[in-house]
N, C-alpha and C. Protein backbone atom coordinates (compact mmCIF):
# COMPACT_ATOMS: atom_id res chain seq x y z
N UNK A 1 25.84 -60.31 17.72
CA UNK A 1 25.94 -59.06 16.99
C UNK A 1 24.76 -58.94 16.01
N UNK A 2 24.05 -58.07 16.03
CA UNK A 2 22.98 -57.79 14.99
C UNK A 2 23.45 -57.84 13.41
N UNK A 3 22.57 -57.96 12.87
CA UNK A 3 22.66 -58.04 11.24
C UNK A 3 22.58 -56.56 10.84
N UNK A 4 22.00 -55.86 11.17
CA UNK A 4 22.48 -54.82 10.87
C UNK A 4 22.25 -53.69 11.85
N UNK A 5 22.77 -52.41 11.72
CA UNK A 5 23.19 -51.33 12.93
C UNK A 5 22.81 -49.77 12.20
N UNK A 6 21.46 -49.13 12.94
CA UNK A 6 21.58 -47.81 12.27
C UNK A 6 22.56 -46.78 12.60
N UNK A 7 22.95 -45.88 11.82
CA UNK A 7 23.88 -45.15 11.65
C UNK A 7 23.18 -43.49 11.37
N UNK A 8 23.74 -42.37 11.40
CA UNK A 8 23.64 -41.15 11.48
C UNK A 8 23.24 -41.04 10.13
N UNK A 9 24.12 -41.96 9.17
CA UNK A 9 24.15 -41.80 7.87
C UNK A 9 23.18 -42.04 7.24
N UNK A 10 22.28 -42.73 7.75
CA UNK A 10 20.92 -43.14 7.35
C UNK A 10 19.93 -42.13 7.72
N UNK A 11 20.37 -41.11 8.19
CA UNK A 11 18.92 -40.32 8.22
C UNK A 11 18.82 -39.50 6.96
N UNK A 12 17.05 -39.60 6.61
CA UNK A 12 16.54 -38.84 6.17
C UNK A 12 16.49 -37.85 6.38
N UNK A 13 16.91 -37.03 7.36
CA UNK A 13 16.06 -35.54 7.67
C UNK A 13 14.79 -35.22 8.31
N UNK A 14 14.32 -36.73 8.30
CA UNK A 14 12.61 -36.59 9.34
C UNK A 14 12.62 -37.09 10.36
N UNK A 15 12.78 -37.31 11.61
CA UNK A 15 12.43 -37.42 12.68
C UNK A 15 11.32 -38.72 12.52
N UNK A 16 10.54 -38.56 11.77
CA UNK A 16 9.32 -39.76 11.59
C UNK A 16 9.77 -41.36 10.88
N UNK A 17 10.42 -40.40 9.46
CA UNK A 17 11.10 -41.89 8.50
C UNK A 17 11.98 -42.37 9.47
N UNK A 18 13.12 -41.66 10.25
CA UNK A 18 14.31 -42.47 10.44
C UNK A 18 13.70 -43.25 11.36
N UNK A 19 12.72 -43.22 12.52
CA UNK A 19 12.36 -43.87 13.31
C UNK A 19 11.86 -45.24 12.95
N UNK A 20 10.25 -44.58 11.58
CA UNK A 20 10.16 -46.27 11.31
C UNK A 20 11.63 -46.89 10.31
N UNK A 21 12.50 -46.27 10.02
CA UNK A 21 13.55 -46.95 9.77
C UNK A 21 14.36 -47.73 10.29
N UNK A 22 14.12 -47.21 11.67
CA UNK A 22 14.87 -48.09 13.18
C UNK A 22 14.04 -49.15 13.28
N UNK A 23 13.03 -49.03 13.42
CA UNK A 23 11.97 -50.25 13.66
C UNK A 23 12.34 -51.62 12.57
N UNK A 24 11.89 -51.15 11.42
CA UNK A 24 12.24 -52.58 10.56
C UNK A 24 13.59 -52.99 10.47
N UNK A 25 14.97 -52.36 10.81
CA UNK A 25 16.34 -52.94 11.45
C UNK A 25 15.65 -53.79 12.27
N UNK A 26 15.14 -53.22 13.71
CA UNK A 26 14.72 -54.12 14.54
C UNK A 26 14.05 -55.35 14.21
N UNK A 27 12.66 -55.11 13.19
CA UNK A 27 12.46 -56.36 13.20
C UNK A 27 13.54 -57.14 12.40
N UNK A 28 14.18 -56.79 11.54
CA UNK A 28 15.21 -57.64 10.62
C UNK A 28 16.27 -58.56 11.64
N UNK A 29 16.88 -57.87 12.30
CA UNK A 29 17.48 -58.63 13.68
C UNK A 29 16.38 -59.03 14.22
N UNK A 30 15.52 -59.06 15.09
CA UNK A 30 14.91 -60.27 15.18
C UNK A 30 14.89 -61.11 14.73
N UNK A 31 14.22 -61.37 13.20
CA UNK A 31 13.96 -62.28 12.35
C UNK A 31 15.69 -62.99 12.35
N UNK A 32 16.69 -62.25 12.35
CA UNK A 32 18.02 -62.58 12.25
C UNK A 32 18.16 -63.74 12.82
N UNK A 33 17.80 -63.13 14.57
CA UNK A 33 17.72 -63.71 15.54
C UNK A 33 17.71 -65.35 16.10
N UNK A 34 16.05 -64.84 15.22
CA UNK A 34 15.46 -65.94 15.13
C UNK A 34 15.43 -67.71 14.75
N UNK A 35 16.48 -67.14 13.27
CA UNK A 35 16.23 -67.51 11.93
C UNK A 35 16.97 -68.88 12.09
N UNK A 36 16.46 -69.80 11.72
CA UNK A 36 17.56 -71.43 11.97
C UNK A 36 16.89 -72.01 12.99
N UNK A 37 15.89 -71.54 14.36
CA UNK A 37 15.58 -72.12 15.16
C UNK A 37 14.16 -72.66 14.96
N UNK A 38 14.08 -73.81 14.80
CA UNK A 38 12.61 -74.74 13.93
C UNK A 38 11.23 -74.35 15.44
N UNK A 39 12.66 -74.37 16.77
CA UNK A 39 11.48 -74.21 17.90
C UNK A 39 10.59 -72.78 18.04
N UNK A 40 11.50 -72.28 17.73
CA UNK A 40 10.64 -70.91 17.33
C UNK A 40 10.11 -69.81 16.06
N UNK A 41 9.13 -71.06 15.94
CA UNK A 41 8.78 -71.01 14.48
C UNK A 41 8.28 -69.76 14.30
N UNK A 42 7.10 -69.83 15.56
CA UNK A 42 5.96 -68.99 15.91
C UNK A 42 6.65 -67.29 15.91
N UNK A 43 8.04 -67.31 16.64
CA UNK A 43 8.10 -66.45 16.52
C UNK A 43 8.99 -65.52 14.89
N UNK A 44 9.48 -66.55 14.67
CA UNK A 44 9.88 -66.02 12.96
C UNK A 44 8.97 -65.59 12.05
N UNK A 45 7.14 -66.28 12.54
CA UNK A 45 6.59 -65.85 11.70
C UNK A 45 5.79 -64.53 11.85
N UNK A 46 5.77 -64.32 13.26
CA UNK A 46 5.70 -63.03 13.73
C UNK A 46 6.31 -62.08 13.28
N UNK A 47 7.53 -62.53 13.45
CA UNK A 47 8.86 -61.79 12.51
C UNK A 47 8.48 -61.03 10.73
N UNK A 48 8.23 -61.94 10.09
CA UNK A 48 7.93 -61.70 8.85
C UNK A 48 6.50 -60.92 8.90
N UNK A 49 5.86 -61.40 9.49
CA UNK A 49 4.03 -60.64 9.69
C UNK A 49 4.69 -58.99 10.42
N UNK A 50 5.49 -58.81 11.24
CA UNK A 50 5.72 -57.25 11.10
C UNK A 50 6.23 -56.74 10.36
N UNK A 51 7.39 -57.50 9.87
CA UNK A 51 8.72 -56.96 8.60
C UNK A 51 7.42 -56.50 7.60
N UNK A 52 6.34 -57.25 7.18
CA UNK A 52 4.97 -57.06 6.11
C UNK A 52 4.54 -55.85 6.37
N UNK A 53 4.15 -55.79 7.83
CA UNK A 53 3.11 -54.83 7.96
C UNK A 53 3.71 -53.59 8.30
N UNK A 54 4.85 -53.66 8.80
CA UNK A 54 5.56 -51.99 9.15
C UNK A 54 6.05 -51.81 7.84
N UNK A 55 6.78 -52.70 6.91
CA UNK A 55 6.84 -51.79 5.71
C UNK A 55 5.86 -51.07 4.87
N UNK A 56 4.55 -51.75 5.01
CA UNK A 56 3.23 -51.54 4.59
C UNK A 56 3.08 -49.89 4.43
N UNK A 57 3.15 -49.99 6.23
CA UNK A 57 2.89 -48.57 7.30
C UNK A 57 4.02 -47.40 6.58
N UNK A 58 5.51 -48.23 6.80
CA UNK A 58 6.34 -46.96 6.39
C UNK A 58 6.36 -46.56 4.80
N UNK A 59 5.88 -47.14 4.03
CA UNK A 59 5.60 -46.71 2.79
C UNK A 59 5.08 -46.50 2.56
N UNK A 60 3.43 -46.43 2.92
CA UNK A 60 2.77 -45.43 3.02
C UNK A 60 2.99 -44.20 3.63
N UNK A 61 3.60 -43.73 4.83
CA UNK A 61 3.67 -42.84 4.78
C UNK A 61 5.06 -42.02 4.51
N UNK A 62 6.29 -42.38 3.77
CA UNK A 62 6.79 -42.25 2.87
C UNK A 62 6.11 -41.95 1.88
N UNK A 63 5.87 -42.58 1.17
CA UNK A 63 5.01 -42.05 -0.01
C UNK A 63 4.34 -40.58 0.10
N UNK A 64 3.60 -40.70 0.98
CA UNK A 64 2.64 -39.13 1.53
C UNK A 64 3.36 -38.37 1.67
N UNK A 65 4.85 -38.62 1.83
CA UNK A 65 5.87 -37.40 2.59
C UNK A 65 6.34 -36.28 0.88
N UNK A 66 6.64 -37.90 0.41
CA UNK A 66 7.43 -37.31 -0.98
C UNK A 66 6.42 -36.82 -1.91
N UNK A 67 5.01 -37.16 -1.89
CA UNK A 67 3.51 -36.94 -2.79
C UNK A 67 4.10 -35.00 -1.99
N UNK A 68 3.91 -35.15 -1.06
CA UNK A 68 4.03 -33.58 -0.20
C UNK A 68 5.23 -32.73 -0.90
N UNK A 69 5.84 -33.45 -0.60
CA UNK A 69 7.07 -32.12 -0.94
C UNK A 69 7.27 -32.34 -3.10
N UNK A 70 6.19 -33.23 -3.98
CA UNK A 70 6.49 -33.65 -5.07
C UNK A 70 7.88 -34.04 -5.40
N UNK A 71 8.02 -34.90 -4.78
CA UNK A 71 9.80 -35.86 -5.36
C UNK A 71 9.26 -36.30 -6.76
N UNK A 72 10.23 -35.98 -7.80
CA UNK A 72 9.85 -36.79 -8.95
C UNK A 72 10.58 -38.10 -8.85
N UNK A 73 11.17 -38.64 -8.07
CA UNK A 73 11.54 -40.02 -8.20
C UNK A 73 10.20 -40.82 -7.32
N UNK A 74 8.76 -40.64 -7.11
CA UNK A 74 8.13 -40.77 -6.41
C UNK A 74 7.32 -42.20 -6.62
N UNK A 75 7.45 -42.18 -8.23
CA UNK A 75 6.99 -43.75 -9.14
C UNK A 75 7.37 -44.50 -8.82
N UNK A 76 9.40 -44.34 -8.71
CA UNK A 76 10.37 -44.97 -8.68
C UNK A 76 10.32 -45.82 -7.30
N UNK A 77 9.81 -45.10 -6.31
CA UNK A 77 10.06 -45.24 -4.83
C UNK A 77 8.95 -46.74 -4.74
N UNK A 78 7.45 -45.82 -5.19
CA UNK A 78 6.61 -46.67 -4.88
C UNK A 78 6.73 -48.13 -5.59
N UNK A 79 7.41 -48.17 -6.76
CA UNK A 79 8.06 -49.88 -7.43
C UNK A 79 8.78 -50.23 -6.04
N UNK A 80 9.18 -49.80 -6.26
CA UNK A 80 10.34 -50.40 -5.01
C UNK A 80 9.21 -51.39 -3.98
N UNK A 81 8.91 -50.03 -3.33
CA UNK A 81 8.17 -50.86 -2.20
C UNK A 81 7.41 -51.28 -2.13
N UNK A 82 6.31 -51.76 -3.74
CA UNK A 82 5.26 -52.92 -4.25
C UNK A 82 6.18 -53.83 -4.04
N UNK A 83 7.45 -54.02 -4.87
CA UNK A 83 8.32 -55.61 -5.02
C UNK A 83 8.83 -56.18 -4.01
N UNK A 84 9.05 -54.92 -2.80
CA UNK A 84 9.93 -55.02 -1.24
C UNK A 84 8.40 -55.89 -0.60
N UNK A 85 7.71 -55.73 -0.59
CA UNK A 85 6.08 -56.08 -0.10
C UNK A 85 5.80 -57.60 -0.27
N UNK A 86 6.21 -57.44 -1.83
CA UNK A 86 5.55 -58.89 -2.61
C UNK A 86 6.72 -59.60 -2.12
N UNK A 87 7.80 -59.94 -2.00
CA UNK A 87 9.26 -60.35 -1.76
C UNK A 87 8.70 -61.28 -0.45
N UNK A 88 8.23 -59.94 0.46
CA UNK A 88 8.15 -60.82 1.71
C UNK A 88 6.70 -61.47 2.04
N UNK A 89 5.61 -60.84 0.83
CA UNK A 89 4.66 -62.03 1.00
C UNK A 89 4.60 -63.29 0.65
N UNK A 90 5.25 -63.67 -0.54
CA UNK A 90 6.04 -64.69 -0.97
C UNK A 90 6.28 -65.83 -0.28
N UNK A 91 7.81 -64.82 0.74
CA UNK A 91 8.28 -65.34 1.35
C UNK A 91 7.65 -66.05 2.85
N UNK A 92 6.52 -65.60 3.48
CA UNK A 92 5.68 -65.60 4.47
C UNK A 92 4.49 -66.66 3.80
N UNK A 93 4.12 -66.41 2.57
CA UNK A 93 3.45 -67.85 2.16
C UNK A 93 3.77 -69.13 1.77
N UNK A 94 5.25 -69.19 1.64
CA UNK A 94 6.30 -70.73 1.79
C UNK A 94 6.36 -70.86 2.58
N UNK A 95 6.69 -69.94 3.85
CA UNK A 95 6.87 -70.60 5.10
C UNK A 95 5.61 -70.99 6.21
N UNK A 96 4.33 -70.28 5.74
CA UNK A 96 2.92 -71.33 5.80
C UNK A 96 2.81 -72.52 5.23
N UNK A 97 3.29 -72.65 4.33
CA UNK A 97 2.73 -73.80 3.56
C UNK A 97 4.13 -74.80 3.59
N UNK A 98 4.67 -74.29 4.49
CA UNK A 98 5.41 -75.68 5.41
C UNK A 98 4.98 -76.27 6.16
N UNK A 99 4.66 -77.16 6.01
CA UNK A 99 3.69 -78.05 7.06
C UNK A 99 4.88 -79.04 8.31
N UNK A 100 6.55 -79.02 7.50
CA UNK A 100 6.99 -79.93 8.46
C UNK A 100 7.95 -79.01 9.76
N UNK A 101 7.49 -77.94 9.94
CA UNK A 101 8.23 -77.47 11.29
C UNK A 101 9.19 -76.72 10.68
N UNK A 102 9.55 -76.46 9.80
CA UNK A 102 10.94 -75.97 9.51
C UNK A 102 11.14 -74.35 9.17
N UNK A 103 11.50 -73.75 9.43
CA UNK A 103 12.16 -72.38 9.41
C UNK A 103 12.90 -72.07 8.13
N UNK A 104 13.15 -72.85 7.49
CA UNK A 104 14.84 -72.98 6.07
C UNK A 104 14.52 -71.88 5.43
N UNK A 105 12.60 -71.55 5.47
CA UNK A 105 12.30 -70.37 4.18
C UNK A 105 13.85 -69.30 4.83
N UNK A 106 13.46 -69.09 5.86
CA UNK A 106 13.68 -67.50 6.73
C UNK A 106 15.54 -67.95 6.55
N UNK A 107 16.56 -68.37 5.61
CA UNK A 107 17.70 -68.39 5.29
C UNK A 107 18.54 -67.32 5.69
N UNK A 108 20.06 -67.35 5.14
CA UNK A 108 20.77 -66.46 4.72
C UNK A 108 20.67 -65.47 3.73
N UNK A 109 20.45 -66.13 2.82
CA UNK A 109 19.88 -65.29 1.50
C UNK A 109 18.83 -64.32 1.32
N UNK A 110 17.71 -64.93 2.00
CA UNK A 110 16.88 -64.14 2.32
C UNK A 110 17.39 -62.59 3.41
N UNK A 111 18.40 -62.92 4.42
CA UNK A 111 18.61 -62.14 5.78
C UNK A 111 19.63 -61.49 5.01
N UNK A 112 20.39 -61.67 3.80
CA UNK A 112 21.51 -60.88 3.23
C UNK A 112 20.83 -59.80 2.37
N UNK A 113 19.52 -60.79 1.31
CA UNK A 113 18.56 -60.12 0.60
C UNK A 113 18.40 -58.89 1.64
N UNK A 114 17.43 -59.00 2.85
CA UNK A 114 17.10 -58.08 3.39
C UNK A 114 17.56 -56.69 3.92
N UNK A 115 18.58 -57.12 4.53
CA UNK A 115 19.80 -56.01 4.53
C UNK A 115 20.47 -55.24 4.17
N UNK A 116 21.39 -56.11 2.44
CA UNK A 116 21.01 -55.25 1.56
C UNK A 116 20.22 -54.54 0.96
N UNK A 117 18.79 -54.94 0.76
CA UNK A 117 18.25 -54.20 0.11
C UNK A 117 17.62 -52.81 1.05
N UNK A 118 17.91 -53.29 2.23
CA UNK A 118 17.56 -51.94 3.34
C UNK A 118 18.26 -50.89 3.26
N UNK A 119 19.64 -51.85 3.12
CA UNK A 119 20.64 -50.38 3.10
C UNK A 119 20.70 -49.84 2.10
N UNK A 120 20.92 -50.82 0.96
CA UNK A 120 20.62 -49.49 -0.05
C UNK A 120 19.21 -48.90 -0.56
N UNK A 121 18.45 -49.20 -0.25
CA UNK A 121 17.23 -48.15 -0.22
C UNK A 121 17.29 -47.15 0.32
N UNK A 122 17.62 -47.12 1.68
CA UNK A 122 18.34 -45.62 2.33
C UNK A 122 18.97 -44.97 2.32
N UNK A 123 19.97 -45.59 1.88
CA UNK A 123 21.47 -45.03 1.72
C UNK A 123 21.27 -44.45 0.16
N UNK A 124 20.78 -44.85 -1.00
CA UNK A 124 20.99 -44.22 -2.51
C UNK A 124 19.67 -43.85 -2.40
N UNK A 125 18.59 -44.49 -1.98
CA UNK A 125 16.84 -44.38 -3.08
C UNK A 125 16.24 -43.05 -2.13
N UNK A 126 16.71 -43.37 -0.88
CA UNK A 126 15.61 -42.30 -0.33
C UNK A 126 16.67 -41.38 0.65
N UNK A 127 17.87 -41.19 -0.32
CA UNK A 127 18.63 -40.12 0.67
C UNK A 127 18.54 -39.27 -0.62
N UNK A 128 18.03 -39.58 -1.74
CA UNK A 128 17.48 -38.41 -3.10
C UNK A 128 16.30 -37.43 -2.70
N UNK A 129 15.76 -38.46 -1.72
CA UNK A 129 14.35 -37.37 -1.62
C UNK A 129 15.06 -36.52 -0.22
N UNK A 130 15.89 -36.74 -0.01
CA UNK A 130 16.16 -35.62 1.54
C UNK A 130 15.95 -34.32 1.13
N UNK A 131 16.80 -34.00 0.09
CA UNK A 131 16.50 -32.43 -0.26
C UNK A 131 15.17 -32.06 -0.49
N UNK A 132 14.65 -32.50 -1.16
CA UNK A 132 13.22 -31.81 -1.84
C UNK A 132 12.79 -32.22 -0.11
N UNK A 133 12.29 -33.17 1.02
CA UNK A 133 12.01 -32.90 2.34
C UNK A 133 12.31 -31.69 3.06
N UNK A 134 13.80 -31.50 3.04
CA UNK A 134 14.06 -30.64 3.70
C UNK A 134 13.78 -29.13 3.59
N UNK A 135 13.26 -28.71 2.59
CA UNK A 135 12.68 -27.87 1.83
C UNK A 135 11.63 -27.48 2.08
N UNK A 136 10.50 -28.49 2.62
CA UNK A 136 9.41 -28.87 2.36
C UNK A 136 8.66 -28.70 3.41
N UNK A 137 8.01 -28.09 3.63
CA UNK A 137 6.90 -27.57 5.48
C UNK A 137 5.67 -28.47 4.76
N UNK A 138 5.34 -28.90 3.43
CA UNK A 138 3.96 -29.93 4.16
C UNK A 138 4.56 -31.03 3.97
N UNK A 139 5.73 -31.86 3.31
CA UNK A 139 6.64 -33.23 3.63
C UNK A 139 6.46 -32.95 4.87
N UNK A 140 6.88 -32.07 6.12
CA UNK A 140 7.09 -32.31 7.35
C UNK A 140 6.11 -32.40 8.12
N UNK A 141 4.67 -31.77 7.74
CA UNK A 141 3.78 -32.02 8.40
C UNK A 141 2.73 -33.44 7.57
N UNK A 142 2.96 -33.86 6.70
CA UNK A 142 2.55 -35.11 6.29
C UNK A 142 3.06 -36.30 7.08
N UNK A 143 4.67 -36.00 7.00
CA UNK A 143 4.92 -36.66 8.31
C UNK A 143 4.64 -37.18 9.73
N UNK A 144 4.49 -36.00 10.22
CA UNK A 144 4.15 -35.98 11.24
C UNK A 144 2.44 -36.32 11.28
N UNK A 145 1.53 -36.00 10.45
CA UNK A 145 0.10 -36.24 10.80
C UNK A 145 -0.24 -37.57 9.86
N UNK A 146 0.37 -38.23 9.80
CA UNK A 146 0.20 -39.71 8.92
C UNK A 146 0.23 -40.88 9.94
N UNK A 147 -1.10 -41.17 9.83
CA UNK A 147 -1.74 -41.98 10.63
C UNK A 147 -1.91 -43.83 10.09
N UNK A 148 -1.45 -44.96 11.18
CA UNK A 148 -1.64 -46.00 10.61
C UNK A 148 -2.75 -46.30 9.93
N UNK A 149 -3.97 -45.80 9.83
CA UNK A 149 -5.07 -46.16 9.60
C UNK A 149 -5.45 -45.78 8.23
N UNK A 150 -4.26 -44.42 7.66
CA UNK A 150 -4.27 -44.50 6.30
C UNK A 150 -3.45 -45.41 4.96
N UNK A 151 -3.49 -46.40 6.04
CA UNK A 151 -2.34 -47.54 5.63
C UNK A 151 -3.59 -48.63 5.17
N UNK A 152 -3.59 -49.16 3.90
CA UNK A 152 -4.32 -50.77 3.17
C UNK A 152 -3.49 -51.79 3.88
N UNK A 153 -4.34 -52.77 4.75
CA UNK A 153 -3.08 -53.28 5.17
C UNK A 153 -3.61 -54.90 4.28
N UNK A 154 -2.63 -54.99 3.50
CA UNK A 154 -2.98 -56.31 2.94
C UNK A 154 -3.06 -57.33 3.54
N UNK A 155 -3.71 -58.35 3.61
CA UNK A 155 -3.95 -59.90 3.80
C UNK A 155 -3.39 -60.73 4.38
């Protein structure tokens, strides 16, 4: 059974967010998946190197959506997803600098951390900005024309 399951209730209203919203579930089950097995290290760390880089991607263009339609919780958002960022670079540089095979970074705590903090980011932080989106004809076309490449992709 997956760690976690999207729901209707989780949409934003964009066609674009909820999708990369499906995606990092996905990678989170993966990593779920994964998580405890020392033999597949390689792939846990894969795991964490997308969980990095698609949140990267979807908060950036989040960000662009709500900059579009001016959400004033827009400060608020972007804290979030500096600390959601740093959390899992952190976490992705302990589990380099394991040298003896072991997986332990990629825990429970961490996979409960994650989940929770997914769901409620969606569910309270960014089901505030639905209205001012839905409202919004350049939120929807920011959406839609937001390209990976306007994404910093850190290190």
């Amino acid at each position: 059974m997956p760690l976690m399951q999207w729901t209707e209730a989780m949409s934003v209203g964009l066609e674009e967010l909820d999708d990369d919203h499906k995606v990092l579930i996905k990678v989170i089950n993966d990593l779920a998946a994964n998580a405890g097995d020392a033999a597949r290290r390689d792939v846990v760390r894969q795991c964490l190197l997308s969980l990095r880089r698609y949140a990267e991607f979807h908060f950036a263009r989040e960000e662009k959506v709500m900059s579009a339609c001016k959400y004033p919780g827009l400060d608020s958002q972007k804290n979030e997803h500096r600390d959601f960022v740093k959390r899992i670079q952190e976490v992705t540089s302990r589990f380099d600098e394991d040298t003896t095979g072991s997986v332990e970074v990629v825990n429970e705590a961490l996979l409960n951390f994650l989940k929770e903090w997914l769901n409620h980011h969606i569910l309270i932080e960014d089901m505030a900005y639905r209205p001012h989106v839905e409202r919004s004809a350049e939120a929807k076309q920011a959406a839609k024309a937001f390209k990976a490449s306007e994404v910093w992709w850190s290190q």
